[in-house]
Structures are given as structure tokens and as C-alpha cells.
C-alpha atoms as a PDB file:
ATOM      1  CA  UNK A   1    -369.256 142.881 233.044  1.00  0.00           C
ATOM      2  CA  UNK A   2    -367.449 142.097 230.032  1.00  0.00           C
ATOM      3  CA  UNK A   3    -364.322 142.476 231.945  1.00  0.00           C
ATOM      4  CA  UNK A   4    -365.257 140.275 234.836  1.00  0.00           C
ATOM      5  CA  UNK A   5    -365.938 137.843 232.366  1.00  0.00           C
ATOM      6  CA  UNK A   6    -362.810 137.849 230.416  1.00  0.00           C
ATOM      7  CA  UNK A   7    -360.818 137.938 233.962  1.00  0.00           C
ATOM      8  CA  UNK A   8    -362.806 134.922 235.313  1.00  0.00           C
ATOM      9  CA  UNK A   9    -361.209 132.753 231.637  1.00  0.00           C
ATOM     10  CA  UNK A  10    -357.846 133.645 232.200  1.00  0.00           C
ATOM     11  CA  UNK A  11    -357.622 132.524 235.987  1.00  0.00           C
ATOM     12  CA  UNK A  12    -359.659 129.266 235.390  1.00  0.00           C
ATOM     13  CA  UNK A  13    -358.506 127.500 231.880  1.00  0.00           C
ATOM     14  CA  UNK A  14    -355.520 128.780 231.297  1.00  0.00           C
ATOM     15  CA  UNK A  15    -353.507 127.140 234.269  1.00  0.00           C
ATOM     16  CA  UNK A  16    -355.310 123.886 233.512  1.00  0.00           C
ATOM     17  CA  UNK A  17    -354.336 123.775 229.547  1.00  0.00           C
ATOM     18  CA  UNK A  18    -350.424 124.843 231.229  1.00  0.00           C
ATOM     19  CA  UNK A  19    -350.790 121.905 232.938  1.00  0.00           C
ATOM     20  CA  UNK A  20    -351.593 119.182 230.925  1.00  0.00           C
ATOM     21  CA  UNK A  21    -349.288 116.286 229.723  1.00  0.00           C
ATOM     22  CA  UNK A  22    -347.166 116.485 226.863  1.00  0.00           C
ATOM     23  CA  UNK A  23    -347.796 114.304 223.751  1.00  0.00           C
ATOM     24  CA  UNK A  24    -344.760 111.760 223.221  1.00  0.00           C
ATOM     25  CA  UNK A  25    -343.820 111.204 219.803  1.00  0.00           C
ATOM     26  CA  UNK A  26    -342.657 107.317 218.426  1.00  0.00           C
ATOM     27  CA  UNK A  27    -339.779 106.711 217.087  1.00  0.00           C
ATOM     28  CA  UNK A  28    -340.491 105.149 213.646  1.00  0.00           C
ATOM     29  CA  UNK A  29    -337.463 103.729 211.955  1.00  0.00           C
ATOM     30  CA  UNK A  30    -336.230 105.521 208.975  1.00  0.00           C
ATOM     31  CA  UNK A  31    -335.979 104.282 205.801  1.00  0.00           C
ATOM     32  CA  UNK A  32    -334.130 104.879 202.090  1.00  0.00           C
ATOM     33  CA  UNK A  33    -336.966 104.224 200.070  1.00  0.00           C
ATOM     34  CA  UNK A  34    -335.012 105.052 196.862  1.00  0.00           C
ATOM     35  CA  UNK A  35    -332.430 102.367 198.168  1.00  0.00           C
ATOM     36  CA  UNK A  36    -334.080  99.187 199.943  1.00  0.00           C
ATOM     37  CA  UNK A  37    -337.662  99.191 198.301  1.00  0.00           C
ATOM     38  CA  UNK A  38    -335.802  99.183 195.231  1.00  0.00           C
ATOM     39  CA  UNK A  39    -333.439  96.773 196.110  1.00  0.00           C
ATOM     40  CA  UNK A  40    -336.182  94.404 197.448  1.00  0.00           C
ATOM     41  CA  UNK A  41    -338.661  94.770 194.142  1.00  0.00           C
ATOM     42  CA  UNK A  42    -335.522  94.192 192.041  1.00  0.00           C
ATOM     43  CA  UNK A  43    -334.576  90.771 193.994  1.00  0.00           C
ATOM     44  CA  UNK A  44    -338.288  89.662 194.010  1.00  0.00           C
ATOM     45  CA  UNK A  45    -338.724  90.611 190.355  1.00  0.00           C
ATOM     46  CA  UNK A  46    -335.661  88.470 189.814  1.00  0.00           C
ATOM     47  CA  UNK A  47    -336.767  85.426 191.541  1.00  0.00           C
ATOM     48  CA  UNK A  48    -340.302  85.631 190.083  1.00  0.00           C
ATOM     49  CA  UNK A  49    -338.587  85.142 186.468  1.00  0.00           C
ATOM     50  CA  UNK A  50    -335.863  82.531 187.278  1.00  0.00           C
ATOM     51  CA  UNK A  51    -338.888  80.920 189.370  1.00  0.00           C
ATOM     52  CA  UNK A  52    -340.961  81.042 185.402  1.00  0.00           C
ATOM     53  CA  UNK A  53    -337.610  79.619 183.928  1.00  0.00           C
ATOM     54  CA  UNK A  54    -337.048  77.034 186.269  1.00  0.00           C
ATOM     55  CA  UNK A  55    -341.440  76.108 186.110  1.00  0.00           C
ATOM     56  CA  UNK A  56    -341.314  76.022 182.316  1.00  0.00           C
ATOM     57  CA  UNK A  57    -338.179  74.223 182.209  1.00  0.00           C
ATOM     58  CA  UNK A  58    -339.496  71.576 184.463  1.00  0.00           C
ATOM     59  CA  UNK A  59    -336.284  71.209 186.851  1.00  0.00           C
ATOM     60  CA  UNK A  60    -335.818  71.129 190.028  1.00  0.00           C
ATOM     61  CA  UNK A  61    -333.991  73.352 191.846  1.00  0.00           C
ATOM     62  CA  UNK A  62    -333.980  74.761 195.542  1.00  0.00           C
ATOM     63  CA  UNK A  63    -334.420  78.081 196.461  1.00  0.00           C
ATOM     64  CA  UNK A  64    -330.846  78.470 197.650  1.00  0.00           C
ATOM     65  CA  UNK A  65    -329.465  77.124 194.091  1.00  0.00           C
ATOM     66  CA  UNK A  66    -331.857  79.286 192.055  1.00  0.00           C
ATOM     67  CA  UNK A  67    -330.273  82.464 193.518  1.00  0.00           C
ATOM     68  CA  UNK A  68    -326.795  81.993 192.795  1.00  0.00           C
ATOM     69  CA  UNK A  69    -324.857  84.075 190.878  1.00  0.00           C
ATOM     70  CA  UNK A  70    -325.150  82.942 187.503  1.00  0.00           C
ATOM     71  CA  UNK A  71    -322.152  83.732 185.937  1.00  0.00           C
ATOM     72  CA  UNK A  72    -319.771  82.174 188.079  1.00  0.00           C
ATOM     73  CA  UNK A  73    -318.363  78.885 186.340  1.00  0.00           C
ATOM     74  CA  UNK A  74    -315.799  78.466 189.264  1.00  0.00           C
ATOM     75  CA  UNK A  75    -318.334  76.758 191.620  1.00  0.00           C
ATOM     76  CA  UNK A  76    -318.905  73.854 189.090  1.00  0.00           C
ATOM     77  CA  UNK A  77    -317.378  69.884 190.198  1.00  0.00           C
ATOM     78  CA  UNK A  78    -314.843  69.079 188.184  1.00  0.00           C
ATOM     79  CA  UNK A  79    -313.478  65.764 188.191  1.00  0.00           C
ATOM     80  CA  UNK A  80    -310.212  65.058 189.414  1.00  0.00           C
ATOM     81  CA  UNK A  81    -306.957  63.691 186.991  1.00  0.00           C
ATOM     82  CA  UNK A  82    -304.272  61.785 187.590  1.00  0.00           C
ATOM     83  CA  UNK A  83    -301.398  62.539 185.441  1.00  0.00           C
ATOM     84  CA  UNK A  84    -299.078  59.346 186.581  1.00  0.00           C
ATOM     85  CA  UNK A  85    -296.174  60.992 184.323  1.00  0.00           C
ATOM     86  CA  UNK A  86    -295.409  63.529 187.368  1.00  0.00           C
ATOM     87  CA  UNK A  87    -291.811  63.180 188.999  1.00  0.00           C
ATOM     88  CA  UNK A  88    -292.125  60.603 192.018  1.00  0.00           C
ATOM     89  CA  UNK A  89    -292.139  63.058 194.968  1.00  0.00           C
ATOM     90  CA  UNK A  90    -294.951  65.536 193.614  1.00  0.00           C
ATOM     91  CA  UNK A  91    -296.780  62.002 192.592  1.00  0.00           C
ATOM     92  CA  UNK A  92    -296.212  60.451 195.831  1.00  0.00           C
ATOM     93  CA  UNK A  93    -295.489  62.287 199.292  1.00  0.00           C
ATOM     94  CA  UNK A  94    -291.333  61.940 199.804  1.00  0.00           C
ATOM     95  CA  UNK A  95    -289.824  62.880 203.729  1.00  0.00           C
ATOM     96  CA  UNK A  96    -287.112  61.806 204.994  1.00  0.00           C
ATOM     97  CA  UNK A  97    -286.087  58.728 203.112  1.00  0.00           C
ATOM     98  CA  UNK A  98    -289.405  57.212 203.192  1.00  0.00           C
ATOM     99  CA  UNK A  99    -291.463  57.517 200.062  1.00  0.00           C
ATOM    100  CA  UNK A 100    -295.479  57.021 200.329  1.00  0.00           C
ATOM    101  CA  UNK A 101    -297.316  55.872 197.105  1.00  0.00           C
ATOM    102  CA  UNK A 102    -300.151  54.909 198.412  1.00  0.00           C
ATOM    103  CA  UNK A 103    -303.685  54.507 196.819  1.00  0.00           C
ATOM    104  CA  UNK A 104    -302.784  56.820 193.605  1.00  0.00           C
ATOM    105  CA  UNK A 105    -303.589  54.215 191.116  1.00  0.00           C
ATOM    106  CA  UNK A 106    -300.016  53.837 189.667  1.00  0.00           C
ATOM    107  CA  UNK A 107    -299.638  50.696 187.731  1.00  0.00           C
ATOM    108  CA  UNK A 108    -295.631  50.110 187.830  1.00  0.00           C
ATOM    109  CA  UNK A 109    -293.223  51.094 190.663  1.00  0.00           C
ATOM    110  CA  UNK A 110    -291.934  54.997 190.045  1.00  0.00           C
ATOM    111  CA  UNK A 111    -288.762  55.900 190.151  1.00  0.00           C
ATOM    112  CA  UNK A 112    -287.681  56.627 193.493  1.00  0.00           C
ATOM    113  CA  UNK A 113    -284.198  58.848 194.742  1.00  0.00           C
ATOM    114  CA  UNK A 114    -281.211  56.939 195.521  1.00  0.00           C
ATOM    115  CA  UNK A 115    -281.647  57.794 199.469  1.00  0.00           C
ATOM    116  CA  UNK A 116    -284.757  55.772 199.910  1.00  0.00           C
ATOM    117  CA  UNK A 117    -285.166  53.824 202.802  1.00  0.00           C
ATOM    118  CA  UNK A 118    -288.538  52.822 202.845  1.00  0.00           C
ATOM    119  CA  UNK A 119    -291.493  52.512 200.375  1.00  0.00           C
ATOM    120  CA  UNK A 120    -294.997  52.060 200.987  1.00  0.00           C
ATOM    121  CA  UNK A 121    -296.475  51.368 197.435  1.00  0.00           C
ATOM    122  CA  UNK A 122    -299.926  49.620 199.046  1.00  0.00           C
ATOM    123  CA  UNK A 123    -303.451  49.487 197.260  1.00  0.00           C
ATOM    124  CA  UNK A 124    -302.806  50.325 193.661  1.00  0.00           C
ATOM    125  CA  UNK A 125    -302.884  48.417 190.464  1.00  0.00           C
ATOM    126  CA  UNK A 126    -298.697  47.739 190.229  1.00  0.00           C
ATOM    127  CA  UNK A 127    -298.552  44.136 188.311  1.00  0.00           C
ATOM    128  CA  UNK A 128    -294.570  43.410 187.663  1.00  0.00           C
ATOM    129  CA  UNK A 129    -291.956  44.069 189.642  1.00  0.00           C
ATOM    130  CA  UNK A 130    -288.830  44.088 187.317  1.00  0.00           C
ATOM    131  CA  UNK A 131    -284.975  44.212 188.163  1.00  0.00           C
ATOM    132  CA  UNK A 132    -284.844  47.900 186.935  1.00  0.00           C
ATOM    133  CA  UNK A 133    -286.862  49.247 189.639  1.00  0.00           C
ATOM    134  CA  UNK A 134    -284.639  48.673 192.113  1.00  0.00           C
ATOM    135  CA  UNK A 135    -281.414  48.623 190.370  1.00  0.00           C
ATOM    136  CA  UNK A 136    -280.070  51.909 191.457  1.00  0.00           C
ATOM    137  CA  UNK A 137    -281.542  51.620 195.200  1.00  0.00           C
ATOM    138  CA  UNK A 138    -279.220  50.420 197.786  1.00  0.00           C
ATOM    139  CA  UNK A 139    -280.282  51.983 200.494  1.00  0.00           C
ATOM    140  CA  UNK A 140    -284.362  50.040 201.032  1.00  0.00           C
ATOM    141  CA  UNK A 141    -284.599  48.851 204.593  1.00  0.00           C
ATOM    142  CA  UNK A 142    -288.796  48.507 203.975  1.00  0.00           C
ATOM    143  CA  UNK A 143    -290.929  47.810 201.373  1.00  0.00           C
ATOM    144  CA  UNK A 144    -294.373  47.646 200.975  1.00  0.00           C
ATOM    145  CA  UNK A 145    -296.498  46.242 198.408  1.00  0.00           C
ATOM    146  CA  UNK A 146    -299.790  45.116 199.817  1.00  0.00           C
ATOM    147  CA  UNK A 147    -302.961  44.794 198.385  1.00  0.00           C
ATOM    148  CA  UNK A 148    -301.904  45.514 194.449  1.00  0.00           C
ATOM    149  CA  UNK A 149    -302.175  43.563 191.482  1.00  0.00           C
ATOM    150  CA  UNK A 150    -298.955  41.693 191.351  1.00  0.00           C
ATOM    151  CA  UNK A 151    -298.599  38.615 189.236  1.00  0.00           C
ATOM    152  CA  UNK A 152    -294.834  38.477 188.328  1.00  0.00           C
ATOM    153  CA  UNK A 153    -291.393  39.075 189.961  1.00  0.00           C
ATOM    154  CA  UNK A 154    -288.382  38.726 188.517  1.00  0.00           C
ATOM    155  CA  UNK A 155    -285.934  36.712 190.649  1.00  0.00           C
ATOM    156  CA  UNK A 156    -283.564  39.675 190.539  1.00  0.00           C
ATOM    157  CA  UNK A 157    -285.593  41.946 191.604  1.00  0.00           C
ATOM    158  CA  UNK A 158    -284.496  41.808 195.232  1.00  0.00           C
ATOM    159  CA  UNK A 159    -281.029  40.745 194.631  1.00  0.00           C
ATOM    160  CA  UNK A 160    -279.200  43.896 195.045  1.00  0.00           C
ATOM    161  CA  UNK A 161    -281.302  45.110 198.075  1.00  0.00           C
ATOM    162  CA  UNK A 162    -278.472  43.739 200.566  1.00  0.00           C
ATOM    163  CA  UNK A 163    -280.182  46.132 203.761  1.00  0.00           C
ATOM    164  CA  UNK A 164    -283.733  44.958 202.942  1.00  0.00           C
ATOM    165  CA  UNK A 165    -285.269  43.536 206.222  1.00  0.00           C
ATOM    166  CA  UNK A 166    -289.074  43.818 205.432  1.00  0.00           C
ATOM    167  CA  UNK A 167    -291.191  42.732 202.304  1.00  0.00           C
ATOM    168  CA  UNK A 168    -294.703  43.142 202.366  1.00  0.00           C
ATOM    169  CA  UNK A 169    -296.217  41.365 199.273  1.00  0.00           C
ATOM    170  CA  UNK A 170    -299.713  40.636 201.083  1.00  0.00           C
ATOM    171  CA  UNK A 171    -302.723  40.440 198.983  1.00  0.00           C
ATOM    172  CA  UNK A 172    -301.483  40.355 195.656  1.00  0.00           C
ATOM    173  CA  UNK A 173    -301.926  37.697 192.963  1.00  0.00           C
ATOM    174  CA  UNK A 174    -298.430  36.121 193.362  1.00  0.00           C
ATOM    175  CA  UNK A 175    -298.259  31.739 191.779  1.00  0.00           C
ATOM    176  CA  UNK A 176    -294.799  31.671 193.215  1.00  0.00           C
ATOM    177  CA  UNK A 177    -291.511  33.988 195.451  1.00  0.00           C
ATOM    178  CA  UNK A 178    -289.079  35.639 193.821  1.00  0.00           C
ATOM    179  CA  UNK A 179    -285.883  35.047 195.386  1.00  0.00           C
ATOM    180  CA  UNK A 180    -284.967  36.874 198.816  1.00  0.00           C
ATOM    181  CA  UNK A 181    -282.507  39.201 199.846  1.00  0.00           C
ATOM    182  CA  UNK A 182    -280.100  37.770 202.357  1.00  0.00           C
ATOM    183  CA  UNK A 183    -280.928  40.138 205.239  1.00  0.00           C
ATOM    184  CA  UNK A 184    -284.448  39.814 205.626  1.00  0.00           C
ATOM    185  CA  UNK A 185    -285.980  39.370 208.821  1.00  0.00           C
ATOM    186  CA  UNK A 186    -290.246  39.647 207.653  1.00  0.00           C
ATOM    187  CA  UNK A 187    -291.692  38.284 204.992  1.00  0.00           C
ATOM    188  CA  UNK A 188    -295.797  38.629 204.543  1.00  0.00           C
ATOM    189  CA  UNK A 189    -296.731  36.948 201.602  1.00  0.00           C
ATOM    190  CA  UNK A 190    -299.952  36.103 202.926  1.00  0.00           C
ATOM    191  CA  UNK A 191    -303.377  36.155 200.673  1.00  0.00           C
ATOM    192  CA  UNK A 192    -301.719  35.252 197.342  1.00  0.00           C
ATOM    193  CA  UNK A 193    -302.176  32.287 194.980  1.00  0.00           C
ATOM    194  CA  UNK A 194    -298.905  30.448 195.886  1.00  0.00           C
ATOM    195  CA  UNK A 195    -298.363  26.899 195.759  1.00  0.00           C
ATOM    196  CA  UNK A 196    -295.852  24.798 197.354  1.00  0.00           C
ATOM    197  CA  UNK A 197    -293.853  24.229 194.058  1.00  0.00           C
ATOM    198  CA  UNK A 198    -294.070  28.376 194.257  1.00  0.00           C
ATOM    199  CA  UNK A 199    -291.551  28.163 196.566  1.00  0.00           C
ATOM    200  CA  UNK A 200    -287.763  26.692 196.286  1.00  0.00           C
ATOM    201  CA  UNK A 201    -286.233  24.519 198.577  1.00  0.00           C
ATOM    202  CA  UNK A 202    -283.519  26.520 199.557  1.00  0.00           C
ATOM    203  CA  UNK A 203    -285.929  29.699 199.280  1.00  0.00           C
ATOM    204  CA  UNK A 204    -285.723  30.229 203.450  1.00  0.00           C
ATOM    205  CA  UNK A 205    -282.014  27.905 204.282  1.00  0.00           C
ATOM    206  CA  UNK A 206    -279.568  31.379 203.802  1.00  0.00           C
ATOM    207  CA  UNK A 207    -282.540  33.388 205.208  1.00  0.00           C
ATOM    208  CA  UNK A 208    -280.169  33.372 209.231  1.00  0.00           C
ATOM    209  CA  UNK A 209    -281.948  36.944 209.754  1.00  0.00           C
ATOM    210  CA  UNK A 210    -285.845  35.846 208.957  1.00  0.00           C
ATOM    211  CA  UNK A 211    -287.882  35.809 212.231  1.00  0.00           C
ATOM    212  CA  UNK A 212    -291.419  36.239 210.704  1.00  0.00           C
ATOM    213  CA  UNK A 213    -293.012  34.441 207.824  1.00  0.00           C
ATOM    214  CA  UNK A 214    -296.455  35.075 206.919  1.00  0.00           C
ATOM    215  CA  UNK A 215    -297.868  32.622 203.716  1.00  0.00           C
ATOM    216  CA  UNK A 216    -301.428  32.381 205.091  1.00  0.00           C
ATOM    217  CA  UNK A 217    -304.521  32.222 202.632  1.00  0.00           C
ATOM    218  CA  UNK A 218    -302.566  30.937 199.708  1.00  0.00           C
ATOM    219  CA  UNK A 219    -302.656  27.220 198.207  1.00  0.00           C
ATOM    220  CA  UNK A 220    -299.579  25.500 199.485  1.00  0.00           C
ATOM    221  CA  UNK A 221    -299.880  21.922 199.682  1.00  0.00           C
ATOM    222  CA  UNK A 222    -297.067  21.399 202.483  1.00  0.00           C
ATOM    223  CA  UNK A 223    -295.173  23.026 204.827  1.00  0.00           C
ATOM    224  CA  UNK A 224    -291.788  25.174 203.492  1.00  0.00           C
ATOM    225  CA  UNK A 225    -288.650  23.038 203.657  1.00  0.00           C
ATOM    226  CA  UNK A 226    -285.389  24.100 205.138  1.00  0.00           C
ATOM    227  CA  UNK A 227    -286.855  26.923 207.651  1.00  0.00           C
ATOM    228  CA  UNK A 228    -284.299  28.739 209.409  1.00  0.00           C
ATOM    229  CA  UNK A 229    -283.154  28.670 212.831  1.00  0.00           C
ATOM    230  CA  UNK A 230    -284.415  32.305 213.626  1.00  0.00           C
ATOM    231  CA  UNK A 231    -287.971  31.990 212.656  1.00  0.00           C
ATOM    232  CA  UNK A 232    -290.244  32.727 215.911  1.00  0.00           C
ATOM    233  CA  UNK A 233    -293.281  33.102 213.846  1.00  0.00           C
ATOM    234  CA  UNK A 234    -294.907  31.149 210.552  1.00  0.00           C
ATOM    235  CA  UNK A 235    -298.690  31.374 210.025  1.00  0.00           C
ATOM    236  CA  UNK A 236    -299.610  29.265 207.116  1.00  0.00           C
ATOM    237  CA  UNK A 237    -303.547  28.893 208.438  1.00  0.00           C
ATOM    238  CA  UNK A 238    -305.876  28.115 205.694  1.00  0.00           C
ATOM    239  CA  UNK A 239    -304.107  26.508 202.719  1.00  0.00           C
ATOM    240  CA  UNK A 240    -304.222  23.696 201.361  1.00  0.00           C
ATOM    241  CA  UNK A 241    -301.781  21.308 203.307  1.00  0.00           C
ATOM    242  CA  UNK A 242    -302.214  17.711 203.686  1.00  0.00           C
ATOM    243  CA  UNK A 243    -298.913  15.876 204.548  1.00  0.00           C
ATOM    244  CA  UNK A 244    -296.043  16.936 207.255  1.00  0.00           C
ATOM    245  CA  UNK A 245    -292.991  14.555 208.639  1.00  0.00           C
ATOM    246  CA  UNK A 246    -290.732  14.606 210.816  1.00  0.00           C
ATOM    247  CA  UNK A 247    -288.489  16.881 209.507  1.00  0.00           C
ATOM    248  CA  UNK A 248    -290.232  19.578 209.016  1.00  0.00           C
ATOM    249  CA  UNK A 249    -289.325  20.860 212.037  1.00  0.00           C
ATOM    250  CA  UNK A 250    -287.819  19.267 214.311  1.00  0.00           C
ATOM    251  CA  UNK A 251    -284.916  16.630 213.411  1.00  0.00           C
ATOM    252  CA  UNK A 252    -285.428  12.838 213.261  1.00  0.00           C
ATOM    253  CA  UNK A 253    -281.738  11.733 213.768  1.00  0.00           C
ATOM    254  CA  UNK A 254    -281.055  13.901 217.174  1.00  0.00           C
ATOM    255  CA  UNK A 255    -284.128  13.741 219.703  1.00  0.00           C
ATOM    256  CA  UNK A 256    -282.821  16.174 221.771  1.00  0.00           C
ATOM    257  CA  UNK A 257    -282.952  19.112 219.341  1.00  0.00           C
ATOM    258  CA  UNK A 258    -284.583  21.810 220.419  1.00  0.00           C
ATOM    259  CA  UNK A 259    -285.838  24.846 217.821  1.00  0.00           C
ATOM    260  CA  UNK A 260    -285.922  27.335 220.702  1.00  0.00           C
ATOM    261  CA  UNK A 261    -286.613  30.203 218.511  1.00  0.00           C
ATOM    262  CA  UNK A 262    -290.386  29.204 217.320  1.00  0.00           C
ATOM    263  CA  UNK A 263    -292.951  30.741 218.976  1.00  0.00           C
ATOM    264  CA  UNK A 264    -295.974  30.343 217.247  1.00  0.00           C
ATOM    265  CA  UNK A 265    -297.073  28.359 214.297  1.00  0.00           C
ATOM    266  CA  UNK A 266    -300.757  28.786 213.162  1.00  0.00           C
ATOM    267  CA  UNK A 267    -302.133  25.556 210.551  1.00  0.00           C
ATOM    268  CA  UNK A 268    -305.785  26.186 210.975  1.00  0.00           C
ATOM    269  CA  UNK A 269    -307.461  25.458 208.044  1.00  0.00           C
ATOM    270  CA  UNK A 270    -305.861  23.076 206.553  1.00  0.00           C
ATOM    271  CA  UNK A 271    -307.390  19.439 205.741  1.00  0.00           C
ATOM    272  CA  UNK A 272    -304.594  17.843 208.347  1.00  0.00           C
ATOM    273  CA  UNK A 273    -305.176  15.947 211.252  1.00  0.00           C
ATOM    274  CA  UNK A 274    -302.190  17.225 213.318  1.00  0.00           C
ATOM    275  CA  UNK A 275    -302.565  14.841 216.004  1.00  0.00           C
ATOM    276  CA  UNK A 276    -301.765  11.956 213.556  1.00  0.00           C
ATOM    277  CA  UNK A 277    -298.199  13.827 213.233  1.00  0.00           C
ATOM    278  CA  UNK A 278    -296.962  14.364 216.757  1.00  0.00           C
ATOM    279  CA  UNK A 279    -293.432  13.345 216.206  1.00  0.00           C
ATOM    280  CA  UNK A 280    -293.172  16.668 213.856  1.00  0.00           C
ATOM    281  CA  UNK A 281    -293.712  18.658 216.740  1.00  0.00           C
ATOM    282  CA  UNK A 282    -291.537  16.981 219.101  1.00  0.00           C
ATOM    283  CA  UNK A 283    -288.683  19.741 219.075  1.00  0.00           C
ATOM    284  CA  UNK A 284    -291.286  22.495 219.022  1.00  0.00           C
ATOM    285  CA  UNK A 285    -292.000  24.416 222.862  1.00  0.00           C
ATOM    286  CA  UNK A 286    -295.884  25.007 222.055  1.00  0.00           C
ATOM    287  CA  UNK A 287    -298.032  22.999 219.523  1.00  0.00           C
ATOM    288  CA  UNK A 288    -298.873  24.642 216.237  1.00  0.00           C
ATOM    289  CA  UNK A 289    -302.620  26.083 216.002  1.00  0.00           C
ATOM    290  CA  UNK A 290    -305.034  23.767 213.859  1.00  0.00           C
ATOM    291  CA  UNK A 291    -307.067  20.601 214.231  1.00  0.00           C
ATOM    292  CA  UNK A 292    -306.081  17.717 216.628  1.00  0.00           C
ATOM    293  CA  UNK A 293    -309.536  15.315 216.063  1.00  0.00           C
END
């Protein structure tokens, strides 16, 4: 019986435990306890104690500045110098005859090499222009000194600058012009302080090469005498003229001269009635810009 018994066991519950499914095992993610958990509590531990500095302290500082390395003094703004003693061309950017000053807070013009061509010296503090900064230079073709602090030129300044053909002294602080080099073609003199007895009466007569003449926003009482034959353009808009004649222009003894050259003249702003002076603009192609009633 006992046999039957034991036989019966075998053939019934042994096939079905045989049969059943295996038990699949996750895959938990392994981890260096004696690395990261220490790693972590060491970081928190850290915060949690600059976080009691910074409370006690009473400052305030963000997360992302409270966990910077402390000891790291490189990260810190320091304010920028200006050592103006440097040699021109690590002062100012030098390439290929042209030298750019520009916005570097010099206060007289540097010394530039003999090849230079052209200089743009704009928006610093420069206040004199002497005969010594040019003295040596032959070779300018362009200069540039708009929106300085420029009260005084010597009249000799310019002399020896026989190639210059453009002179930028725009937004300065000028009373009167220095005298010109022969050669130049533009002149922008415009936002200044000039008056008319600023300016000599043979200032523009040798001037055979000048084609533009800027002297707008200054206080000139009346229009430049002896303008040259070449000029196409003079803007003298918002000054302070009151009186023109005949001559200033044109030419009262020949009525059939003709300034063919002049292509724009702007008076606006002025306290002149230009219609009351229409024989001034008799020998002109187009009629200045300004007030006719």
C-alpha cells in the first residue's frame, strides 16, 4: 500500500512543480556606498554650514554663489587701467598706415610713426593741438578729431601737413580755425563754438582743393568770405547769421557769373529772411535751404 502510495506522488506533483514558471530577478542598480553616500553627506554637510554662515551673517547669496570654490581669488572683477604712457600702437590699434585712437580716454595726441596716413583720434578728452604733434608727420592724408575736448589750435599745427585732404574737428569746443593746409578738400567743423571773427578772411581764398565745408551748429554771425571756386557743399544751418550781400556768392559787377560748382547750401536756422536777399543767390543753380517768409 505504502508503495502505491509513494508511486501515485511521484507521477502526479512532481511533473507539475517541473513545470512551473521561473522567478525573474530585477535588476537593481549597484551602488559604491563607501564612495557616493559619502560624497553626498559630505556636500550636504557642507552646504548646511555655509547655509548657517551665510543666515548668521545676514547676506544674501544664491545657491549657485554659495557653492563656489572658495579659495579661488581669480574669479573676482577687477577694474580695468589705463596706463596712457604705453607706446602708441599697443595704446591705440596701428595697420597699415592708419592709426585708431579711438575712445581710450587720451588727453593729448600720441606720438604716431612717421608712415601715418590716417588718424582717427574721435571721442576722447584731447584739448590742444600743438605744432609738435605733427611736426615729424608728412605723410597724413586723414585726420580725425571728432567729438573731444578741443579748445585751442595752434595756427601751425597744420602747416606742414602739405597731403592733408580731410579734417574732422566736429564736436569739439573750438572759438575760432586754425589755419588750413593748402590741399584740403573737407573740412567738418561743425558743432563748435565758432564765431565769425573765428574765422579769417582769407581762411578758405588758397583753399582751390576744398569741396566740402561743414560749420553747422556753431555761432557765426555771417556767412565765410572769399569761398572758393570748388566748394559743392557748405552747411552752416543753425547759427547765428543775420546779414548776407551780394557778394557772398555770387558777384555784383558780372551778372553772368555762374558758381557752377555749388550744390547745396543749407541756412536753416538762422534768424534771416532769405527771400529779402535774392540777388545773393543769383549766380547760385539751386536756392540755399532756410526760411523764405
Amino acid at each position: 500500500m505504502k508503495t502505491l502510495q509513494t508511486a501515485f506522488f511521484l507521477f502526479v506533483f512532481v511533473p507539475l512543480v517541473n513545470s512551473a514558471p521561473r522567478i525573474q530577478q530585477e535588476t537593481l542598480p549597484f551602488y559604491e556606498y563607501d564612495t557616493d553616500v559619502t560624497m553626498g553627506s559630505l556636500i550636504q554637510h557642507e552646504y548646511e554650514m555655509q547655509s548657517k554662515d551665510i543666515r548668521q551673517d545676514g547676506t544674501n547669496v544664491s545657491l549657485d554663489t554659495s557653492l563656489r570654490l572658495q579659495g579661488d581669488d581669480r574669479e573676482r572683477n577687477v577694474p580695468p587701467t589705463k596706463d596712457t604712457n604705453l607706446p602708441t600702437c599697443l595704446l591705440c590699434v596701428c595697420l597699415s598706415g592708419s592709426v585708431y585712437c579711438e575712445e581710450i580716454d587720451i588727453e593729448a595726441v600720441p606720438p604716431l610713426p612717421k608712415e601715418t596716413a590716417y588718424l582717427y583720434a574721435r571721442f576722447n578728452k584731447i584739448k590742444r593741438i600743438a605744432v609738435s604733434d605733427f611736426a615729424d608727420i608728412t605723410t597724413l592724408r586723414r585726420i580725425d578729431f571728432s567729438g573731444n575736448r578741443i579748445e585751442e589750435i595752434e595756427d601751425g599745427a597744420f602747416s606742414k601737413l602739405l597731403l592733408l585732404e580731410e579734417l574732422s574737428l566736429a564736436e569739439n569746443r573750438l572759438l575760432k580755425l586754425p589755419v588750413l593746409p593748402p590741399k584740403l578738400t573737407t573740412l567738418n567743423a561743425n558743432q563748435n563754438r565758432i564765431k565769425s571773427r573765428g574765422i579769417k578772411a582769407n581762411a578758405f581764398k588758397k583753399l582751390t582743393n576744398l569741396a566740402y565745408l561743414y560749420l553747422g551748429h556753431n555761432a557765426l554771425e555771417s556767412v565765410p568770405l572769399n569761398l572758393p571756386e570748388s566748394l559743392r557743399i557748405l552747411h552752416l544751418q543753425y547759427n547765428n547769421i543775420t546779414t548776407i550781400t551780394d557778394d557772398t556768392f555770387c558777384k555784383s559787377n558780372n551778372t553772368r557769373y555762374i558758381r557752377t560748382s555749388m550744390d547745396e547750401i543749407r541756412m536753416e536756422g538762422n534768424p534771416i529772411l532769405l527771400a529779402k536777399h535774392v540777388n545773393a543767390f543769383s549766380c547760385l543753380r539751386t536756392l540755399p535751404v532756410g526760411t523764405y517768409y
